[in-house]
Protein backbone atom coordinates (compact mmCIF):
# COMPACT_ATOMS: atom_id res chain seq x y z
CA UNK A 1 95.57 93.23 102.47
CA UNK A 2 94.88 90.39 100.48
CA UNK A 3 91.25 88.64 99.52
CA UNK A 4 91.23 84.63 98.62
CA UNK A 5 88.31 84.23 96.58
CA UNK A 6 87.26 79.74 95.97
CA UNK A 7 87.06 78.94 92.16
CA UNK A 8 85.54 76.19 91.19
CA UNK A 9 84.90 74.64 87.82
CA UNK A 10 83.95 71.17 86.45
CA UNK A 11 87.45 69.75 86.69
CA UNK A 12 89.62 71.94 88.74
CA UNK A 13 89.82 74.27 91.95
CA UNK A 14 91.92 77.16 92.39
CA UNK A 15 92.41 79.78 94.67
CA UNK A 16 92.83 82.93 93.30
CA UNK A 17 94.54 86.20 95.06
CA UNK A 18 92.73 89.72 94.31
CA UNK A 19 94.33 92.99 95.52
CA UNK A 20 91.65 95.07 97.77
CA UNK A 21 92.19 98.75 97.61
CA UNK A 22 91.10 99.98 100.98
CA UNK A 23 92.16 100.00 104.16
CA UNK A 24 90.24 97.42 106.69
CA UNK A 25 89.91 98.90 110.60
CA UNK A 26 91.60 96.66 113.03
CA UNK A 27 88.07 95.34 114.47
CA UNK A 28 86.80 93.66 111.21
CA UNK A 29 89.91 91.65 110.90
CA UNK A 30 89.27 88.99 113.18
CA UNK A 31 85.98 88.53 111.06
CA UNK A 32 87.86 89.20 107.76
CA UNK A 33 90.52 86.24 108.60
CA UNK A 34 87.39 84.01 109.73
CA UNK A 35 85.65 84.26 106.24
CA UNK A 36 88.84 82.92 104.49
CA UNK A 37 88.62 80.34 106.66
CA UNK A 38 85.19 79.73 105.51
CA UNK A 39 86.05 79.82 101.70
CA UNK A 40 88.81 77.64 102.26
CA UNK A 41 86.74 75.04 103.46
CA UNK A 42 83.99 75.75 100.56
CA UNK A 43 86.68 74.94 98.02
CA UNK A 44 87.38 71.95 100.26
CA UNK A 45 83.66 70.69 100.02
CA UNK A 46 82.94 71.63 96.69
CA UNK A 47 85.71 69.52 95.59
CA UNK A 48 85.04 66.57 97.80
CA UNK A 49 81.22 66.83 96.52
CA UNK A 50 82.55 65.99 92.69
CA UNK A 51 85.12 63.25 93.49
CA UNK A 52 83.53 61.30 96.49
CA UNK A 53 85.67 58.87 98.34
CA UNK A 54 85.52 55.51 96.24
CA UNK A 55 84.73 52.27 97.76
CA UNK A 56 88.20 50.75 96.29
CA UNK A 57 88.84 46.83 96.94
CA UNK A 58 91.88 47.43 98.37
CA UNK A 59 91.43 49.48 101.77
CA UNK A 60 94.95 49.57 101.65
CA UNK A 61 95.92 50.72 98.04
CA UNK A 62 98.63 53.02 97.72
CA UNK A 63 99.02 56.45 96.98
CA UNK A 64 99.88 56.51 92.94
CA UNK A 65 96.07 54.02 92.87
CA UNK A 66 94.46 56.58 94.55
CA UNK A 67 95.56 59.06 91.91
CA UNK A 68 95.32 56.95 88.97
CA UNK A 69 91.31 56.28 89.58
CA UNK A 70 90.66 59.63 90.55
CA UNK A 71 92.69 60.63 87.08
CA UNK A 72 90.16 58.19 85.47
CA UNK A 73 87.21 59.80 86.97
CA UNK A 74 88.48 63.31 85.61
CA UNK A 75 88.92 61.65 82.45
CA UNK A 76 85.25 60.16 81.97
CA UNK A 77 83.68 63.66 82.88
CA UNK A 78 85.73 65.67 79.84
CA UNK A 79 86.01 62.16 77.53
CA UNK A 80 87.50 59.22 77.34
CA UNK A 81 91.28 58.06 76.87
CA UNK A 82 92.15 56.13 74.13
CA UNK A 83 93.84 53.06 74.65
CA UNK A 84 95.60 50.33 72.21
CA UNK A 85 96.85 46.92 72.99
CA UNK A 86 100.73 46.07 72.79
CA UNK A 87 100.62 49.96 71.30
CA UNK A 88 104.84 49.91 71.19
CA UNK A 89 105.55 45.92 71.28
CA UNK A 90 105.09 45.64 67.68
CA UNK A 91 102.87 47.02 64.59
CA UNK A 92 102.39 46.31 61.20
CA UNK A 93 105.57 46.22 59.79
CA UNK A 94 107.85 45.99 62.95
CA UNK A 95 108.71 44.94 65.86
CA UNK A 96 110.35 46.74 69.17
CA UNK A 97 112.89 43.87 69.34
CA UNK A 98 114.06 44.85 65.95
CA UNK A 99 115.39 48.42 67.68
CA UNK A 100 114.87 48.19 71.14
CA UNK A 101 116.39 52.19 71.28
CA UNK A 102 112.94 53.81 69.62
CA UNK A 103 109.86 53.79 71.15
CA UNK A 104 107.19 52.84 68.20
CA UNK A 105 103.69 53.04 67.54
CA UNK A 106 101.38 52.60 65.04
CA UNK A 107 99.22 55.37 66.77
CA UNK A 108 101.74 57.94 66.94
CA UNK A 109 102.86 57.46 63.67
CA UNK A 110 99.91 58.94 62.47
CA UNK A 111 99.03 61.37 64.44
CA UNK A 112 102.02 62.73 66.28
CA UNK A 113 101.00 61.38 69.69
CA UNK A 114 100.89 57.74 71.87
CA UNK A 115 97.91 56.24 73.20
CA UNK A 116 96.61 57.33 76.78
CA UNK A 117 96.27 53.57 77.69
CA UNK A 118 98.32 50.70 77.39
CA UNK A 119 97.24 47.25 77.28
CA UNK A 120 98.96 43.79 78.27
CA UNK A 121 98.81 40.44 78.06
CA UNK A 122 100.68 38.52 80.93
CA UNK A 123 99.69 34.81 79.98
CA UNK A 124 102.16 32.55 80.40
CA UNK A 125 103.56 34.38 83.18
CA UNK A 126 101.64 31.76 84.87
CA UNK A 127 104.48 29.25 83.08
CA UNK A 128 107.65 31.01 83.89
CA UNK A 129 108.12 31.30 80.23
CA UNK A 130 110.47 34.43 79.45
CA UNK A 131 107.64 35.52 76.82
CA UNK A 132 103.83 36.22 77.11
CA UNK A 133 101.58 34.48 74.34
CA UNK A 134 101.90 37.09 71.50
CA UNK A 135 106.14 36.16 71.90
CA UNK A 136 106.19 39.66 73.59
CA UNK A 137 109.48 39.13 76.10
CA UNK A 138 108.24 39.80 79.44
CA UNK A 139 111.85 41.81 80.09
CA UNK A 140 110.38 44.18 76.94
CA UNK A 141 107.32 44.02 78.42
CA UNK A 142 108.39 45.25 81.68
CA UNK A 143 110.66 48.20 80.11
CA UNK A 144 107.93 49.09 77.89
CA UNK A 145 105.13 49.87 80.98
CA UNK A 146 107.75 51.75 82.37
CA UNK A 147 108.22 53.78 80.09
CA UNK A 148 104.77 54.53 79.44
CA UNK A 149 104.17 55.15 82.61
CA UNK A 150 107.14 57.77 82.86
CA UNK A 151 104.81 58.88 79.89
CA UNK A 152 101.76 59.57 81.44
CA UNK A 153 99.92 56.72 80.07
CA UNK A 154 97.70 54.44 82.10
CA UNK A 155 98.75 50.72 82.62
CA UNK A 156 96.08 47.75 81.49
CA UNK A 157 96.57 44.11 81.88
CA UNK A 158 94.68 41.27 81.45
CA UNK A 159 95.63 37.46 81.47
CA UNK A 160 95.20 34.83 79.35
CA UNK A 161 96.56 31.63 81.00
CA UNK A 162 96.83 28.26 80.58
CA UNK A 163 94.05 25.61 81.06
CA UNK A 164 95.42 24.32 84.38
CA UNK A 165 93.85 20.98 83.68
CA UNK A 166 95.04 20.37 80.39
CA UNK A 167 97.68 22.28 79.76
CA UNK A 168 95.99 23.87 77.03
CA UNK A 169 95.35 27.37 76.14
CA UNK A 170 92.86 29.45 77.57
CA UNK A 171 90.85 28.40 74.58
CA UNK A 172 90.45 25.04 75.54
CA UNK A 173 86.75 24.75 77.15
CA UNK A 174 87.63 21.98 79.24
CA UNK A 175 86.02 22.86 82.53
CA UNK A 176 88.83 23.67 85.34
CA UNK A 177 87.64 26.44 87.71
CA UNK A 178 86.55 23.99 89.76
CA UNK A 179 90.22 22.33 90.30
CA UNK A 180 91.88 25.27 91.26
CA UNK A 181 89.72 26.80 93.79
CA UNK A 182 90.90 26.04 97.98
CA UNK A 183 90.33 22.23 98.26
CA UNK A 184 90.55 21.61 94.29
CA UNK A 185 93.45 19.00 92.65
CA UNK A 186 95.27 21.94 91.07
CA UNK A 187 95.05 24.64 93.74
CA UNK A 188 98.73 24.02 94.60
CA UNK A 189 99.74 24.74 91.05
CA UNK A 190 97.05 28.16 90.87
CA UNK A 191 98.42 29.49 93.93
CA UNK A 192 101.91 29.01 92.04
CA UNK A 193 100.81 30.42 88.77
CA UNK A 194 99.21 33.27 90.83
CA UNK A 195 102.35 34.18 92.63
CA UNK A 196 104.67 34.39 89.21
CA UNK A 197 101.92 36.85 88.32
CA UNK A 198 102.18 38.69 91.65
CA UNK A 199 106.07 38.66 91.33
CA UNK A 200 106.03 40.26 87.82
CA UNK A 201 103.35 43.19 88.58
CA UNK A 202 105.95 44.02 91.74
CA UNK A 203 108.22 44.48 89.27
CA UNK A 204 106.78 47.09 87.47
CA UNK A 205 108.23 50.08 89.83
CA UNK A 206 109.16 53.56 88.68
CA UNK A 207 111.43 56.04 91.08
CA UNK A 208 111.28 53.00 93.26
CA UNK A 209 107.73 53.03 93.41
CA UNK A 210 105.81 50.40 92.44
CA UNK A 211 103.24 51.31 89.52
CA UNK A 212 99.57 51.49 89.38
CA UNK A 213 97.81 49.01 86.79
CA UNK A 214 94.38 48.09 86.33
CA UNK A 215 94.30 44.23 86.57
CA UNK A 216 91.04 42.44 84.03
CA UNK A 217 91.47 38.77 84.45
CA UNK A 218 89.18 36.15 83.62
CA UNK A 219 87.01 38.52 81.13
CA UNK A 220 84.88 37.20 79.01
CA UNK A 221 83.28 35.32 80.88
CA UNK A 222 79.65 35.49 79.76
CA UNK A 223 80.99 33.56 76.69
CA UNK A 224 81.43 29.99 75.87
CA UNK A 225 85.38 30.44 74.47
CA UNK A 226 87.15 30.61 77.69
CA UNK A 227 88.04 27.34 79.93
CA UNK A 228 86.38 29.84 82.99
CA UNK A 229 83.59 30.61 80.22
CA UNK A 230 79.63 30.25 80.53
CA UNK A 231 79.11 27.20 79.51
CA UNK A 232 82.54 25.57 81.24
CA UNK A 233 82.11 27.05 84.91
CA UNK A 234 79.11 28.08 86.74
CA UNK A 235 78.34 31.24 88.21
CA UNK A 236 78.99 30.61 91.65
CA UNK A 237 82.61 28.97 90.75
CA UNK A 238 83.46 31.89 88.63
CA UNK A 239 83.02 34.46 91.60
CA UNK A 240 84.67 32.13 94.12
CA UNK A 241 87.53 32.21 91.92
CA UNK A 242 87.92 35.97 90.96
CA UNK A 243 87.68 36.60 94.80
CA UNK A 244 89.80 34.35 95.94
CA UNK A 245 92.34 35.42 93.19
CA UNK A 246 91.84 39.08 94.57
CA UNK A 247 92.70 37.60 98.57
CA UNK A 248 95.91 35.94 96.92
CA UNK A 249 97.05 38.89 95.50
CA UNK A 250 96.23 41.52 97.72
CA UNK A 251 96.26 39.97 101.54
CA UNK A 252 98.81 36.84 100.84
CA UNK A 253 101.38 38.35 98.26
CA UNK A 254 100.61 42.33 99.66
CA UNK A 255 99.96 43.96 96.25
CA UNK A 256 98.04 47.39 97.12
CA UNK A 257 99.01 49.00 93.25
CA UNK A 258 96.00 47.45 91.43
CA UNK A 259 92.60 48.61 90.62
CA UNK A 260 90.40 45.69 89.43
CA UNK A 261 88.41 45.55 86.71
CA UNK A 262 84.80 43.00 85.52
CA UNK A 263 84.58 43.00 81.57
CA UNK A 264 82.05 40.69 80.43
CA UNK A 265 81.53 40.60 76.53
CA UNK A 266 78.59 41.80 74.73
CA UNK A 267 75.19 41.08 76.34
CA UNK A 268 72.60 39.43 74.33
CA UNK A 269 68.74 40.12 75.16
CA UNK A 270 68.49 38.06 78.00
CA UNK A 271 72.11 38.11 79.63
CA UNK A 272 72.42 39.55 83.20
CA UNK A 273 75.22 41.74 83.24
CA UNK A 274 75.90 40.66 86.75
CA UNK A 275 75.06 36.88 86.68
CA UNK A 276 79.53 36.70 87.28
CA UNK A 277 79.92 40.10 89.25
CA UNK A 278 82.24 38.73 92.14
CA UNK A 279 80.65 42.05 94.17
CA UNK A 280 81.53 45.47 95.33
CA UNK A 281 83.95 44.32 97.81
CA UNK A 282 86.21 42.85 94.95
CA UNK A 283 85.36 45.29 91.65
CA UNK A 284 86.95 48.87 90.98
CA UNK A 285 86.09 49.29 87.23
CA UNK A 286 83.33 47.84 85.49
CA UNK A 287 83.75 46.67 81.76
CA UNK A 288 82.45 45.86 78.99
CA UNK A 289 83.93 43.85 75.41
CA UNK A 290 82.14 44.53 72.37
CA UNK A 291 83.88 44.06 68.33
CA UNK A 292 82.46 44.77 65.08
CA UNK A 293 82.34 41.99 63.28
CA UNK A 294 81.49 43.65 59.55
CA UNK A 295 78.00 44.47 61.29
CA UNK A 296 78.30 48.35 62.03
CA UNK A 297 74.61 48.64 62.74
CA UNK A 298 74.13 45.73 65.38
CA UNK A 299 77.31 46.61 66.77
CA UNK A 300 76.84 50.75 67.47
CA UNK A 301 73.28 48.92 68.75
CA UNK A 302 75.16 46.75 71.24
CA UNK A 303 77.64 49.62 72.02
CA UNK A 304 74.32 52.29 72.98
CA UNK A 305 72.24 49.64 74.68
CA UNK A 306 74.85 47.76 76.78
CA UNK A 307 76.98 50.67 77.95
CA UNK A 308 73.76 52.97 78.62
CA UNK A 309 73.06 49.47 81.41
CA UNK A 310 76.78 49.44 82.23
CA UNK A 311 76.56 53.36 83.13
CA UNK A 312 73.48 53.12 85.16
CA UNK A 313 74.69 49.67 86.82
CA UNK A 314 78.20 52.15 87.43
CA UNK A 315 76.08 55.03 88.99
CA UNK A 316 74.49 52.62 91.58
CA UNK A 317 77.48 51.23 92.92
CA UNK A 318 79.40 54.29 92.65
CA UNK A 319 82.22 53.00 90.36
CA UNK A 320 83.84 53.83 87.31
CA UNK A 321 83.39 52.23 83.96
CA UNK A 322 85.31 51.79 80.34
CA UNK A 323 84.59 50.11 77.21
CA UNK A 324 87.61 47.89 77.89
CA UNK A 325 88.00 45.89 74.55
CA UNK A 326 87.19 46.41 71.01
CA UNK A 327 87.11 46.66 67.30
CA UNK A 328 86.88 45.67 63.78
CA UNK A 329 89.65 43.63 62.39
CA UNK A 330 91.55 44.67 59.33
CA UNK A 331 89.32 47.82 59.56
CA UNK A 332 87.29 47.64 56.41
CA UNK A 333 84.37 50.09 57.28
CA UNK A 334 84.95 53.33 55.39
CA UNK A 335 84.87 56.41 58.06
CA UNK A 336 84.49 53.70 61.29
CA UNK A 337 86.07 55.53 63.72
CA UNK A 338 83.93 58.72 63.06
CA UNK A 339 80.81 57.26 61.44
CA UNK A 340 79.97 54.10 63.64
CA UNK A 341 82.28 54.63 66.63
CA UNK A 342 82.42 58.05 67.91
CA UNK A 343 78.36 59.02 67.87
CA UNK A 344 77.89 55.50 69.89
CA UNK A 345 80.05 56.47 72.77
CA UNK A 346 79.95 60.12 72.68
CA UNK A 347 78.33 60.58 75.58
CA UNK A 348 78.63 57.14 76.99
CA UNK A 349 80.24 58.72 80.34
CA UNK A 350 83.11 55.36 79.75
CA UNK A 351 86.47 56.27 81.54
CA UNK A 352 88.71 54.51 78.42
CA UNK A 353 88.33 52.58 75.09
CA UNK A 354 90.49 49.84 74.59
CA UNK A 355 91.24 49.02 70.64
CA UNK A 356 93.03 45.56 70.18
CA UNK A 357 96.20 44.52 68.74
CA UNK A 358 98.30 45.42 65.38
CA UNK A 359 99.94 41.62 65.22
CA UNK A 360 100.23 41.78 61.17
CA UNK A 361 98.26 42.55 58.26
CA UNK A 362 95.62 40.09 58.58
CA UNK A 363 95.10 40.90 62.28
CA UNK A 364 94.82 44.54 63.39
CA UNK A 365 92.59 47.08 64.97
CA UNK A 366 94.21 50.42 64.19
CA UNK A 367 95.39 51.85 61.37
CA UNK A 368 98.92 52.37 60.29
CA UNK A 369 100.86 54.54 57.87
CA UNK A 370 99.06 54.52 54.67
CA UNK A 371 96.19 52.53 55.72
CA UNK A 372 92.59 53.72 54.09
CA UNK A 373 91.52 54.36 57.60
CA UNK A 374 94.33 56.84 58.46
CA UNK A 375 92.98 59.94 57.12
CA UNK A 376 89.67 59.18 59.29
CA UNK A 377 91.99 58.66 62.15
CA UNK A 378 93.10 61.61 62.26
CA UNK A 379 89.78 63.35 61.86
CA UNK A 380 88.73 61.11 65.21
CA UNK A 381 92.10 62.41 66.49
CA UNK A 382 90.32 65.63 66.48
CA UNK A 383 86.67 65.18 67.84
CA UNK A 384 85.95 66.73 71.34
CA UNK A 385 85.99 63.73 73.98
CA UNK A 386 88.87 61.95 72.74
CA UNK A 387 92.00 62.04 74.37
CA UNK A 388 95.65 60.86 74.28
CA UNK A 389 98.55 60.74 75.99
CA UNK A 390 99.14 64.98 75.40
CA UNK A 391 95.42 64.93 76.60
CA UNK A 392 95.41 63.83 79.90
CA UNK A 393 98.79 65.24 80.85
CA UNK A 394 97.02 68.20 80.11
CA UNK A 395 94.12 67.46 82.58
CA UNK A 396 96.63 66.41 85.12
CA UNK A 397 98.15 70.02 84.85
C-alpha cells in the first residue's frame, strides 16, 4: 500500500508518496481510500487559499494570461523580476539591426543572464509607420518579443502616440482626449489608430498561440507632459478614454491576451493616487513611475512612501502591483543599485521593476561593459529578491 501525504510550502504544492510497512485489514480500506480523498482536496484548498481567483478585466482572457499573472503573483511573494526597456533592440555601443543573428543585451553582458521583463514602445503603430519612435522596426520588434517570450521573459508595452489633434508627439500638451472619445472630431481616426495597435499585439503569437503582454497606455498621467496629462485632460475624460480604449480592444477587436496596467508617476503630497483610476472593472496591475533625478534621498523617499500607498491601495482591491518605470540617467550615483535602490524596495511586495532605456551614452539606465556601475551590478545581481530570466524559470519549475 501506498500513503499520499499534501505538502505545502509558500510557493509550491506537491504530493509526496511514502511506503507504509504494514499490512491494512480489508475493513479500514474503504476509510483509508476516503482520507486520501480528503488530503487531496486539502492540497486543493490550501493552494486556492494563496492564489485566489483574480478579478481580471477580461472575463474572457485566455489561458497563457491566466498563467502569466498568477506567475507574477509567485514572483512578488519571493521578489521581484527585473525588467529593462528595449533590453536586446539596441545598447550602448550597438544595435540588433547591425547583426540581427545574436541576441544582445547590455544586461547579460554583465552578468551572464537577460532581463525577466521586457519593455516596448509601440508609438507610431498608431501611424502605420514600419518603425516605433526610438527607430526600433516593428518587424524586429515583433521577432524580438518572441523570442523573449520563447525565453521565459514577461512581455511589457506601453504607447506613446501621436497628438491626434496636432499631429504632434505625445509631448505636445495640446488638449485632445476630448476629440477622440465616441462623439469627438477625431474618434474615426482613434478607433483607426486603435485597431493598427490591436492588429500588431495579434501578431505577437508563439506555437500559434497568441502571447500574453501587459498593456500600460496613457501613463503618466498625473503629470503635465503628456497631451492626456493633468493639466491637458480632466479626470473624468481621462477614464472615459482608458475604458473605452479597453471595450475597443477587448469586445470590438477580441483581444483576450492582455493584462492591463495604471502607472501614474510619482505622487506629490497632495496627489490622489486614484484621481485617473478608470476602476476595477478595467485595471489588472497597478503602477507606479518614479526616476532619480541626482536626488537619491528624495527619491528612495518617494520610492518607500508611494509604493507602501500603492501596496495597501493593491491589497484592497485584490490586485497586483510593480514599480513599472524607473531610474537615474547616465547612472552617476556610486553603489545606486545597492545603496539607494535595493533597501527602498526590498520589501515593497512590487511584482517587477522596470529600468529604462540604453539609447547611447548620454541616455541610459543600466550599465554596460566597463561602466563604473558594473561591478555594483553585479553585486545587486546577487541580493535575495532579485530575479532574472534564470530566476523565474526556476520558480516556474
Amino acid at each position: 500500500m501506498l500513503f499520499v501525504i499534501c505538502i505545502a510550502n509558500k510557493h509550491r504544492k506537491k504530493m509526496q508518496v511514502v511506503p507504509l510497512n504494514f499490512n491494512l485489514r480489508r475493513a479500514y480500506r474503504s476509510t483509508f481510500l476516503l482520507l486520501i480523498v480528503v488530503l487531496l482536496q486539502s492540497c486543493k484548498s490550501l493552494y486556492n487559499e494563496e492564489y485566489a481567483n483574480p478579478n481580471l478585466v477580461d472575463k474572457d482572457v485566455s489561458l497563457p494570461v491566466k498563467k502569466l499573472h498568477k506567475q507574477l503573483f509567485y514572483i512578488s511573494k519571493k521578489g521581484f523580476a527585473i525588467g529593462h526597456q528595449d533590453a536586446t533592440s539596441y545598447g550602448i555601443g550597438w544595435n540588433h539591426a547591425d547583426n540581427p543573428n545574436i541576441i544582445r543585451s547590455d544586461v547579460k553582458e554583465i552578468i551572464g543572464d537577460f532581463p525577466a521583463v521586457y519593455g516596448y514602445d509601440i508609438g507610431h503603430i498608431e501611424l502605420a509607420h514600419n518603425a516605433n519612435l526610438d527607430s526600433v522596426p516593428f518587424g524586429t520588434m515583433r521577432k524580438l518579443i518572441i523570442e523573449a517570450y520563447k525565453n521565459g521573459s514577461i512581455i511589457t508595452l506601453s504607447w506613446h502616440l501621436d497628438n491626434p489633434v496636432t499631429k504632434g508627439d505625445s509631448w505636445d500638451p495640446t488638449s485632445a482626449v476630448s476629440s477622440i472619445l465616441i462623439g469627438g472630431t477625431e474618434r474615426k481616426k482613434y478607433e483607426l489608430w486603435v485597431s493598427r495597435v490591436a492588429t500588431f499585439i495579434k501578431s505577437l503569437k508563439y506555437k500559434g498561440k497568441k502571447i500574453p503582454v501587459i498593456f500600460r497606455p496613457f501613463h503618466e498621467m498625473n503629470g503635465s507632459w503628456f497631451w492626456w496629462g493633468e493639466s491637458n485632460c480632466t479626470a473624468k475624460d481621462y477614464i472615459t478614454l482608458w475604458q473605452e480604449t479597453v471595450h475597443l480592444l477587448r469586445d470590438e477587436h477580441n483581444l483576450h491576451n492582455i493584462l492591463y496596467a495604471y502607472s501614474p508617476n510619482k505622487l506629490n503630497p497632495k496627489d490622489d493616487y486614484l484621481k485617473y483610476y478608470p476602476g476595477d472593472a478595467y485595471v489588472d496591475i497597478l503602477g507606479i513611475d518614479i526616476y532619480d533625478f541626482n536626488d537619491a534621498e528624495n527619491y528612495a523617499k518617494s520610492i518607500i512612501n508611494d509604493l507602501k500607498l500603492v501596496k495597501r491601495i493593491a491589497a484592497k482591491k485584490n490586485k497586483l502591483y510593480a514599480f513599472t518605470e524607473t531610474g537615474i540617467e547616465q547612472l552617476p550615483t556610486p553603489n545606486w543599485f545597492t545603496e539607494v535602490l535595493y533597501p527602498s524596495i526590498e520589501n515593497s511586495g512590487i511584482a517587477w521593476i522596470l529600468f529604462w532605456r540604453n539609447a547611447r551614452l548620454e541616455h541610459h539606465y543600466m550599465p554596460y561593459k566597463g561602466h563604473e556601475s558594473e561591478e555594483d551590478f553585479k553585486t545587486f545581481k546577487t541580493l535575495p529578491k532579485t530575479m532574472f530570466l534564470k530566476d523565474i524559470n526556476n520558480l516556474k519549475n
